[in-house]
Protein backbone atom coordinates (compact mmCIF):
# COMPACT_ATOMS: atom_id res chain seq x y z
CA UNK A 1 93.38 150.79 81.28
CA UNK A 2 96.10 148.47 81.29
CA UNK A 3 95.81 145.48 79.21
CA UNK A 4 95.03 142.99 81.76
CA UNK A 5 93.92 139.41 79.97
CA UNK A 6 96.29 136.47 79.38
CA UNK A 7 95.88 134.94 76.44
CA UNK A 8 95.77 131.58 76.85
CA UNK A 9 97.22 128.94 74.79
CA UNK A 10 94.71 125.79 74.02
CA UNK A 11 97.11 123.31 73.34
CA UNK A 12 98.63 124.00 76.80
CA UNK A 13 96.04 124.14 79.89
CA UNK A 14 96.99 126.66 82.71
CA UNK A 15 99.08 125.53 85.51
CA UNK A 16 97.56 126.22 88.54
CA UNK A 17 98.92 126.71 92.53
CA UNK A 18 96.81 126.17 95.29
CA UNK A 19 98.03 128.65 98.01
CA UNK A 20 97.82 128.25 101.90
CA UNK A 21 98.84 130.72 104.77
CA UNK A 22 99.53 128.42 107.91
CA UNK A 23 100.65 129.35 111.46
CA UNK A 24 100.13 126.28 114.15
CA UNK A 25 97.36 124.97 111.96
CA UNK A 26 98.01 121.05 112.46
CA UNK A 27 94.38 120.98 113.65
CA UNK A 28 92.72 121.47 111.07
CA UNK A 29 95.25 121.01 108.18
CA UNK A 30 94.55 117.07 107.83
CA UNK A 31 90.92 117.98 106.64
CA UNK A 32 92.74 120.11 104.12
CA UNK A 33 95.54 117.90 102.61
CA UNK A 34 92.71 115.35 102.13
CA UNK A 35 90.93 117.29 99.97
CA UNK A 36 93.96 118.38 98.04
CA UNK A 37 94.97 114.49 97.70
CA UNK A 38 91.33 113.77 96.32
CA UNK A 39 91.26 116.48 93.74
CA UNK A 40 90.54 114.49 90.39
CA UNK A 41 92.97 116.48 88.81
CA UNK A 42 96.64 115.98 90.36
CA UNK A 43 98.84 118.03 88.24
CA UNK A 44 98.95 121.06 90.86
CA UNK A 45 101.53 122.84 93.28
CA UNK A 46 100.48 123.21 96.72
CA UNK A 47 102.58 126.39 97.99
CA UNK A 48 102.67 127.23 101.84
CA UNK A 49 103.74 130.25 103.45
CA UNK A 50 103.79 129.33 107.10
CA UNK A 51 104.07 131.49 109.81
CA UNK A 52 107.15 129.75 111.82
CA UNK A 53 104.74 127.07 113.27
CA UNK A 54 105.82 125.74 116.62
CA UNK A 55 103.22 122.91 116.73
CA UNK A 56 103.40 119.92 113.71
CA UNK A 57 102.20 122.12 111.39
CA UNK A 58 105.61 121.41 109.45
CA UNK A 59 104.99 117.82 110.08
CA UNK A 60 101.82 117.36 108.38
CA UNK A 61 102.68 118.98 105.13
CA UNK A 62 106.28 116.89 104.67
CA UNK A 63 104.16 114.32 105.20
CA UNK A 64 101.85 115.69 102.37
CA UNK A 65 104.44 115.46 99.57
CA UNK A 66 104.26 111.54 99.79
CA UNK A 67 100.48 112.13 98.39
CA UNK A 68 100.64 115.40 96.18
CA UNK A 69 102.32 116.18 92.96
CA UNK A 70 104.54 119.61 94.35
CA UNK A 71 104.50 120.58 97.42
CA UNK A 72 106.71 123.83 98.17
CA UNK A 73 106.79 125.40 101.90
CA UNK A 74 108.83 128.45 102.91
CA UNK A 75 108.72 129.12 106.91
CA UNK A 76 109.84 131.82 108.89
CA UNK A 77 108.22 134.82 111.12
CA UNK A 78 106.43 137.27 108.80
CA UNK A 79 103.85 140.30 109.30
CA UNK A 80 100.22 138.57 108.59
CA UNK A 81 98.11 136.94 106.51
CA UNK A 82 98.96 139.02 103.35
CA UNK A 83 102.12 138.98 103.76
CA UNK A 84 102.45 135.30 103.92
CA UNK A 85 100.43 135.63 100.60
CA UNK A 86 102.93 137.82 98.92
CA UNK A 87 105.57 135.18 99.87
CA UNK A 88 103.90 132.48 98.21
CA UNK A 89 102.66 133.77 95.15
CA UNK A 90 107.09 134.57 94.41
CA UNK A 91 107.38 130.81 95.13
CA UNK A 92 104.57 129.54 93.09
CA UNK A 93 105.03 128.80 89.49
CA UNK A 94 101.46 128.47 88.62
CA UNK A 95 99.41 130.37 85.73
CA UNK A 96 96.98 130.98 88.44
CA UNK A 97 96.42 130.17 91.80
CA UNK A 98 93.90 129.47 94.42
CA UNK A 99 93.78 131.12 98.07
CA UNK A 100 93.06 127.78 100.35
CA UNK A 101 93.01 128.60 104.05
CA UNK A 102 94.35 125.62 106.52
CA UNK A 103 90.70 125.48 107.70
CA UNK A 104 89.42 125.53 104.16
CA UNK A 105 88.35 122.41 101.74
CA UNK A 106 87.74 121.90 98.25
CA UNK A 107 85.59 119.40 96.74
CA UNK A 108 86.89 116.54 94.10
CA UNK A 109 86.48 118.26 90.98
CA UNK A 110 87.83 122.13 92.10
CA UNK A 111 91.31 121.74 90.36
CA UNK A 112 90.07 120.34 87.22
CA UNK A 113 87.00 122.86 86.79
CA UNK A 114 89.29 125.78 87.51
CA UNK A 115 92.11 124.81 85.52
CA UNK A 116 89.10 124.56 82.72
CA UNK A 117 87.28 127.05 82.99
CA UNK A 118 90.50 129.45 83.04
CA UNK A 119 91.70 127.70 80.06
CA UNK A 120 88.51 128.53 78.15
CA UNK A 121 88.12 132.21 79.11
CA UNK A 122 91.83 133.43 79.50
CA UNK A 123 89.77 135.62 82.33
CA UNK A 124 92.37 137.50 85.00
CA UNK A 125 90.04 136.42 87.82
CA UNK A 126 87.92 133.36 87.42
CA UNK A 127 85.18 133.42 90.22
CA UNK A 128 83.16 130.43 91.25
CA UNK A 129 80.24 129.17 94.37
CA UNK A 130 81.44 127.60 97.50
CA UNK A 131 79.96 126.91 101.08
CA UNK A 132 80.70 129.36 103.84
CA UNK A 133 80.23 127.10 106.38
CA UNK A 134 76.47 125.89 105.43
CA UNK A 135 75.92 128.52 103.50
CA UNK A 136 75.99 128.28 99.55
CA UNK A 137 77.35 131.60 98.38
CA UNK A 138 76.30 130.74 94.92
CA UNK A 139 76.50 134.40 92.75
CA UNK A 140 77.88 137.63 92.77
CA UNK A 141 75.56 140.25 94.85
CA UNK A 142 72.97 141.81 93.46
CA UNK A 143 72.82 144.98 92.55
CA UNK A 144 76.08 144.89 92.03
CA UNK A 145 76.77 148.04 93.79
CA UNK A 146 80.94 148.25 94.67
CA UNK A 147 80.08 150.84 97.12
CA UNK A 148 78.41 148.62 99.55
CA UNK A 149 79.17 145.09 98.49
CA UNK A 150 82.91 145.37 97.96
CA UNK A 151 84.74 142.56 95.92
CA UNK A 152 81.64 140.96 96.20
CA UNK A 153 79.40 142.93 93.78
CA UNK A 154 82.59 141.41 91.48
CA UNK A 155 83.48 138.19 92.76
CA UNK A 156 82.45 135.67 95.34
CA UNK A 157 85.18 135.76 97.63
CA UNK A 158 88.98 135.41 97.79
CA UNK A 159 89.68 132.45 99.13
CA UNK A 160 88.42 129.25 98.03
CA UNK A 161 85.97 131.03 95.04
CA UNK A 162 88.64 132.58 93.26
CA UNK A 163 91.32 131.51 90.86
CA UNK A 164 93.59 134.83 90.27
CA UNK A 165 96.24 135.06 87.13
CA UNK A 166 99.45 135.63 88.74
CA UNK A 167 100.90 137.86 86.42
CA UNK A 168 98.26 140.12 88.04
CA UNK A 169 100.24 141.21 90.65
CA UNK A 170 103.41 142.44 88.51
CA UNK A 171 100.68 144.65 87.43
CA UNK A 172 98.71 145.66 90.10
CA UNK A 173 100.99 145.12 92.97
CA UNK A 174 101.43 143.06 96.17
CA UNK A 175 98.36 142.63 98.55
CA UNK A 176 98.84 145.78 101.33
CA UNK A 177 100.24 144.74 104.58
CA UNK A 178 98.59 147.96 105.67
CA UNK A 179 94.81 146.37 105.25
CA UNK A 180 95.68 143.14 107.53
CA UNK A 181 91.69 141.76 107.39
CA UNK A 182 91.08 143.30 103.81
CA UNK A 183 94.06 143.54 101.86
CA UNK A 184 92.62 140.85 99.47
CA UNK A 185 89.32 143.13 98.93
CA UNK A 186 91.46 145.98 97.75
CA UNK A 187 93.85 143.89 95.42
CA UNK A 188 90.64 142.55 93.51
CA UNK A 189 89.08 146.16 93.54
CA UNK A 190 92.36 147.66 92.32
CA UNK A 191 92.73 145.27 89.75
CA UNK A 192 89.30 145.50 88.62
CA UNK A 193 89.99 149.31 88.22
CA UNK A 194 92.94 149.45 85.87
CA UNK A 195 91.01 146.67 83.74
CA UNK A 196 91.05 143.08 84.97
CA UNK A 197 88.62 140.70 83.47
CA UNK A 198 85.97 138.63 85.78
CA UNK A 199 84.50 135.80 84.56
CA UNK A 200 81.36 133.77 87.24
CA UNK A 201 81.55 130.02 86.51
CA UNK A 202 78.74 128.19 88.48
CA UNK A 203 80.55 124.79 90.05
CA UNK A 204 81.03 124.51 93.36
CA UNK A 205 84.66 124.60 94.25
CA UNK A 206 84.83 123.42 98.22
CA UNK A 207 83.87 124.56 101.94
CA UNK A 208 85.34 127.93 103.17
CA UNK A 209 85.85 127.12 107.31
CA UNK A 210 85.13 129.98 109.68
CA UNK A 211 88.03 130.96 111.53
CA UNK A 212 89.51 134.05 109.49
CA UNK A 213 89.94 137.13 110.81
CA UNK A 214 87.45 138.62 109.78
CA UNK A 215 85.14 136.72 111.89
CA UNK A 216 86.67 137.87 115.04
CA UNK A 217 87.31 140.90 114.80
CA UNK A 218 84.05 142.85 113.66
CA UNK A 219 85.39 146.08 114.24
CA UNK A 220 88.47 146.03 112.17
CA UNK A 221 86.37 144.20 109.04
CA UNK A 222 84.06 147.52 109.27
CA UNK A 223 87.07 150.54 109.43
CA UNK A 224 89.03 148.69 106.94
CA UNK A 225 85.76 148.73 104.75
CA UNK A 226 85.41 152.37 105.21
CA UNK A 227 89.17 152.89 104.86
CA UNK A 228 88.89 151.15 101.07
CA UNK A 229 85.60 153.22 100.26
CA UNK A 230 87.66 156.25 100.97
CA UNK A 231 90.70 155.08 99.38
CA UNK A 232 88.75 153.93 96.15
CA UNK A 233 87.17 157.51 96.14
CA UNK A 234 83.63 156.60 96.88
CA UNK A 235 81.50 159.38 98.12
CA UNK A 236 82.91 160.70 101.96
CA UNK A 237 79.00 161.20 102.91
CA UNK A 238 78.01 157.54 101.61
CA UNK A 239 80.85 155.66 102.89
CA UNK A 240 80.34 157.64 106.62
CA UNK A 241 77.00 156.70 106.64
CA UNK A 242 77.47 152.75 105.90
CA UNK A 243 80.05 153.11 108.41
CA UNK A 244 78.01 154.10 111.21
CA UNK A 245 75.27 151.65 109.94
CA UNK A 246 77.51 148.81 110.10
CA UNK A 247 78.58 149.90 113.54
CA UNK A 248 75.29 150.05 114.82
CA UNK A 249 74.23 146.76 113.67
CA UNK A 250 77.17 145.09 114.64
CA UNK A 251 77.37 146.38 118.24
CA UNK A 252 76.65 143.70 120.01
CA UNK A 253 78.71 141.58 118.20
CA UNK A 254 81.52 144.06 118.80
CA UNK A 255 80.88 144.36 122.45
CA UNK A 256 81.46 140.33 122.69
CA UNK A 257 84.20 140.37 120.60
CA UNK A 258 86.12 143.08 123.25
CA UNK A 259 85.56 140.34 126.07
């Protein structure tokens, strides 16, 4: 196994990026700078990757350097979510960094408890509870089976819950632009595999919204599950099976989703 952990230096607190993907997002982004310009802790870079925005997406975050500390945007066409990802993490400068989404919040205190509690364990991936809408997802899942939970028997989620050591990546790698709904699950599983240290700190760090990807689009959230299991080299039999399970229960959902 590689060896993974940072060792951090006490004297010297982690920097930390907070990292957004943005394409026309000037409808919710307001919500979002707000909560970056109430974080009690200020010393933090906000890095977008924006999608070549052709509403005032652009707008709103010039306008969002007159209330944050660093605030670093690089704009052009690119090939998804992951690859706008990819993009930012070269342009961030952080020790770790944070996966915000445009619809996403995060509560007073997030920056300061992450930078903290990444500071005190040196951890590669420092996982922590948020709200999925109203939802507290407050734990890692139980049993923590990787087969059928994912990341999530690991961690809590990507964005929003998850404070990632950058160095990671020159590790590890780049997320896949070939997973375009869950390239994120199979950078933390990846990482996890060739030795990456978790660490579960219970604060909450914000809201996660409810307009990703993979809430509309069922269908490609379940193959690109089943694509990872296979890829990972979980059993053929198991993986088939959850597959057609998730199918099954997700039907209807599907069917709307198609209209």
């Amino acid at each position: 196994m590689l060896p993974l952990t940072s060792q951090v230096n006490n004297l010297m607190p982690p920097s930390l990026s907070i990292i957004t993907a943005t394409y026309n997002a000037e409808a919710d982004l307001p919500n979002l700078i707000a909560s970056l310009a109430a974080q009690t802790d200020a010393d933090f870079e906000w890095v977008v990757a924006d999608g070549n925005s052709t509403d005032r997406t652009l707008e709103l975050i010039d306008k969002a350097k007159s209330q944050l500390k660093t605030v670093k945007v690089d704009s052009r066409p690119d090939f998804g979510i992951y690859d706008a990802f990819n993009r930012a993490i070269k342009l961030a400068s952080g020790d770790y960094y944070v996966v915000v989404g445009a619809d996403d919040v995060l509560f007073p205190e997030a920056v300061a408890n992450y930078k903290r509690a990444c500071a005190e364990t040196g951890a590669d991936l420092v996982t922590a509870c948020y709200y999925r809408g109203d939802q507290l997802i407050a734990g890692i899942r139980q049993p923590a089976w990787e087969w059928l939970w994912g990341m999530h028997a690991y961690v809590t989620g990507h964005a929003v819950g998850l404070a990632i050591r950058r160095d990671l990546h020159k590790e590890v790698g780049e997320y896949s632009r070939y997973f375009p709904i869950k390239g994120d699950e199979l950078f933390i599983l990846q990482a996890i595999r060739q030795g990456a240290s978790v660490v579960f700190r219970d604060f909450i760090a914000g809201r996660y919204g409810l307009q990703g990807t993979s809430g509309r689009d069922a269908l490609g959230w379940i193959v690109e599950s089943y694509r990872i299991q296979v890829k990972l080299g979980h059993s053929l039999v198991l993986s088939t099976l959850l597959l057609l399970y998730r199918l099954i229960r997700c039907w209807p959902r599907i069917q709307e989703q198609r209209v």
